[in-house]
N, C-alpha and C. Protein backbone atom coordinates (compact mmCIF):
# COMPACT_ATOMS: atom_id res chain seq x y z
N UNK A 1 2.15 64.79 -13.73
CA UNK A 1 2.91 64.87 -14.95
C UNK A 1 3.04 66.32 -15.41
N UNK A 2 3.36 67.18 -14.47
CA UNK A 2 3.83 68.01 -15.09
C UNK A 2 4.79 68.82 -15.60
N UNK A 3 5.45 68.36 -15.67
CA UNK A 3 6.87 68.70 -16.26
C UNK A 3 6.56 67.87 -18.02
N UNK A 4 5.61 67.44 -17.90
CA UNK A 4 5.92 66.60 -19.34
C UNK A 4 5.11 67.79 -20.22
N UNK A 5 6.06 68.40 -21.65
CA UNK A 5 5.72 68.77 -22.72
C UNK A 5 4.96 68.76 -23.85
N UNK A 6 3.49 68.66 -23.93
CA UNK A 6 3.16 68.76 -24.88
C UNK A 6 3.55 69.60 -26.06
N UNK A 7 4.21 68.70 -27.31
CA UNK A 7 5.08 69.53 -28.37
C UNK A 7 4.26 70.60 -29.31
N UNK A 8 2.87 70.24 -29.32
CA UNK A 8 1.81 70.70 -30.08
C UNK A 8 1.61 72.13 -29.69
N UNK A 9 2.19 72.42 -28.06
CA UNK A 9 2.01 73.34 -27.49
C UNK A 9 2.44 74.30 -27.43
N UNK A 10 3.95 73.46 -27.75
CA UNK A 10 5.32 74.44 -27.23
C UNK A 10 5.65 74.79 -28.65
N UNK A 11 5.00 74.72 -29.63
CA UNK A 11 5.13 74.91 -31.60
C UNK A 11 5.43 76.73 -31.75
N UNK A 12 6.36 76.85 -32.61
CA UNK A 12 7.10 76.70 -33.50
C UNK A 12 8.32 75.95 -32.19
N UNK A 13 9.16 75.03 -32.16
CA UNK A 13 9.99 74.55 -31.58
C UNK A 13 11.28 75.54 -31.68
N UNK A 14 12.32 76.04 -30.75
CA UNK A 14 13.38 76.41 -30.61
C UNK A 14 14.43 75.66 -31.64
N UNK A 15 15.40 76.53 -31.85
CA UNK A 15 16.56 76.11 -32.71
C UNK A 15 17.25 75.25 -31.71
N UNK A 16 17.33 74.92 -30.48
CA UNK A 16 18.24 73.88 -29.58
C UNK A 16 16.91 72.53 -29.78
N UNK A 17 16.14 72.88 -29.64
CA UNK A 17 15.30 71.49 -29.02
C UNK A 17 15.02 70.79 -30.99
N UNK A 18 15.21 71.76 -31.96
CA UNK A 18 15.29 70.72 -32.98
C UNK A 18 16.62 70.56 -33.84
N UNK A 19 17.46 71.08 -32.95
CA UNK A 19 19.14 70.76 -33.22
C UNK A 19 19.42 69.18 -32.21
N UNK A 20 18.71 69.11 -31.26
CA UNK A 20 18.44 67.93 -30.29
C UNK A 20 17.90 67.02 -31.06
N UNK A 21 16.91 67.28 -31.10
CA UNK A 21 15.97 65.88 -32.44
C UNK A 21 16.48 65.91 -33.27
N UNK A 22 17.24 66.33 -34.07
CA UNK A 22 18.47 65.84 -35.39
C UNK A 22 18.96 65.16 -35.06
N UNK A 23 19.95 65.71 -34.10
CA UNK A 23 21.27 64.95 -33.18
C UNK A 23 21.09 63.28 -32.93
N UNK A 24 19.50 63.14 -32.03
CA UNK A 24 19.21 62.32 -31.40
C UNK A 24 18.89 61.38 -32.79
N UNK A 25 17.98 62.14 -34.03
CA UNK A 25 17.56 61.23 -34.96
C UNK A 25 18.87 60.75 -35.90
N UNK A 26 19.79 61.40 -35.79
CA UNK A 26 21.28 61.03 -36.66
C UNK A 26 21.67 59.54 -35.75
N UNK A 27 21.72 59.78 -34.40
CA UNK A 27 22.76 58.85 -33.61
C UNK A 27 22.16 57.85 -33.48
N UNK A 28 20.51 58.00 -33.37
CA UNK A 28 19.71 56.49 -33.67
C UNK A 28 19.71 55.59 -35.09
N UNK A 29 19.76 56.45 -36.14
CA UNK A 29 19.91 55.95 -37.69
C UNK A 29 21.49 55.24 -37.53
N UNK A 30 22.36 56.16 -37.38
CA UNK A 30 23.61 55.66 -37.74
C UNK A 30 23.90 54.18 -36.86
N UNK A 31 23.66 54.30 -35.51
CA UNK A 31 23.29 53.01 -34.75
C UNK A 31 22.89 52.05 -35.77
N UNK A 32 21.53 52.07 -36.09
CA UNK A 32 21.01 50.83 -37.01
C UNK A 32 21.56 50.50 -37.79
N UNK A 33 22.51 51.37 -38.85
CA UNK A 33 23.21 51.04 -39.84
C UNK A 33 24.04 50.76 -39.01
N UNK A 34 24.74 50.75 -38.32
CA UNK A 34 26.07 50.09 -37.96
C UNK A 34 25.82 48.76 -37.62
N UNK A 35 24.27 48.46 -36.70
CA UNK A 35 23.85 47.11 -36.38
C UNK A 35 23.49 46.56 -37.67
N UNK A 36 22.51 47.04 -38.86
CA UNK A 36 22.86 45.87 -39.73
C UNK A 36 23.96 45.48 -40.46
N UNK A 37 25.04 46.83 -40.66
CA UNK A 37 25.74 46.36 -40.89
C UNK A 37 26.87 45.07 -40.53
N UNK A 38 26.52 45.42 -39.02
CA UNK A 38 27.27 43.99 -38.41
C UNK A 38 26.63 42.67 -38.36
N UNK A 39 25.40 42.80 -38.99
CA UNK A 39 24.55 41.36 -39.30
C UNK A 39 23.68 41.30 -38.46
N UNK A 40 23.32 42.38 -37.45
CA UNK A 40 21.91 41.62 -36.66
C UNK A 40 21.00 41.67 -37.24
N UNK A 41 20.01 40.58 -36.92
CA UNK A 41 18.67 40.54 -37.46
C UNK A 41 17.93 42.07 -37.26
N UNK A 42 17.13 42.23 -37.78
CA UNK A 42 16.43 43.26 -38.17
C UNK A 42 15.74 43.12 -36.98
N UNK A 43 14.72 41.91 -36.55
CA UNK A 43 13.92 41.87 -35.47
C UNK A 43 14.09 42.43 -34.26
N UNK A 44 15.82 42.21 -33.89
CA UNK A 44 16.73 42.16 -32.83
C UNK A 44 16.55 43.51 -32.17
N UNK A 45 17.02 43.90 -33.65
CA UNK A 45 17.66 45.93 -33.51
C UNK A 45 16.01 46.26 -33.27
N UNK A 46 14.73 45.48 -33.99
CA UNK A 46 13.77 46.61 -33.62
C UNK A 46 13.28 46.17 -32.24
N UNK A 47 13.31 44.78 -31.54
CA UNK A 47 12.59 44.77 -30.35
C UNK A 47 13.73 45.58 -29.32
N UNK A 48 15.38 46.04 -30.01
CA UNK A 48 16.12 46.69 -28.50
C UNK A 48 15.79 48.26 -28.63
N UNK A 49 14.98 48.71 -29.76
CA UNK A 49 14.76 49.43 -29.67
C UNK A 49 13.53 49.75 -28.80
N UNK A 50 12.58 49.35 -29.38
CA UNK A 50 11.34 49.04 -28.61
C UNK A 50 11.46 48.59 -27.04
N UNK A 51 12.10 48.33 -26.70
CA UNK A 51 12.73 47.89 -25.33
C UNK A 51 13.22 49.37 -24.43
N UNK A 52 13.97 49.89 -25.32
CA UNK A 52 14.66 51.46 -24.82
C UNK A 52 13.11 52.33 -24.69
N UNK A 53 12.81 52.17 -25.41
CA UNK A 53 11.38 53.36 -25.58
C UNK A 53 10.78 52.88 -24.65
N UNK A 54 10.05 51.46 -24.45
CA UNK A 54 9.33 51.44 -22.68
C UNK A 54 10.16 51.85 -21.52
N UNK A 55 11.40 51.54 -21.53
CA UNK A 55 11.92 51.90 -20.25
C UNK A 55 12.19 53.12 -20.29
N UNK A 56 12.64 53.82 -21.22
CA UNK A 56 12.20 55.59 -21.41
C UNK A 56 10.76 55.69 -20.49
N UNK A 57 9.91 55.39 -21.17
CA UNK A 57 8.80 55.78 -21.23
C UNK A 57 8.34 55.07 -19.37
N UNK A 58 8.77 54.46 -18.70
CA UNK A 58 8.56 53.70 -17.37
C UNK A 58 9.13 54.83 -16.70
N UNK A 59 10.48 55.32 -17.10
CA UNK A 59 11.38 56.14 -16.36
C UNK A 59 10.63 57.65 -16.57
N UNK A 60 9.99 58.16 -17.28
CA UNK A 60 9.27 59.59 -17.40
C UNK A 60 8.08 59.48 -16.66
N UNK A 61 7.44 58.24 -16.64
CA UNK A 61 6.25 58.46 -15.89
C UNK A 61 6.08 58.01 -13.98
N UNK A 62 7.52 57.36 -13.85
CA UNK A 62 7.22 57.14 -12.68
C UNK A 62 8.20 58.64 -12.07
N UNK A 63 8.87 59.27 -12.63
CA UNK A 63 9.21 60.72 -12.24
C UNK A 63 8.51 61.84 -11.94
N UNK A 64 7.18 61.39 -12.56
CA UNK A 64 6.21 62.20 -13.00
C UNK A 64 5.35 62.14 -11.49
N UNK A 65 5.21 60.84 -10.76
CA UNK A 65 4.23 60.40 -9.58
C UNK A 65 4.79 60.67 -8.42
């Protein structure tokens, strides 16, 4: 695993990598509001989220081996 970032490390963070985490935290918010707005259950939107984050998280670590 080495390519993987500890953020604690890499502190004060660059103006791109927290123009990225805005970006990324805008397009995930606005998502949800658009899903409840279209009526899905709340549960729905949080287990497809939770769903994206393991397979994120499957896909970084088997890159890693």
């Amino acid at each position: 695993m080495s390519k993987v970032i500890r953020l604690r490390h890499a502190l004060p963070l660059g103006p791109d990598i927290n123009a990225s985490v805005s970006a990324l935290d805008k397009a995930i918010a606005d998502a949800v509001d658009a899903a409840k707005a279209a009526g899905l259950p709340q549960g729905l939107i949080v287990g497809l989220l939770h769903g994206h984050a393991h397979a994120q998280t499957f896909q970084m670590v088997k890159q890693q081996e």
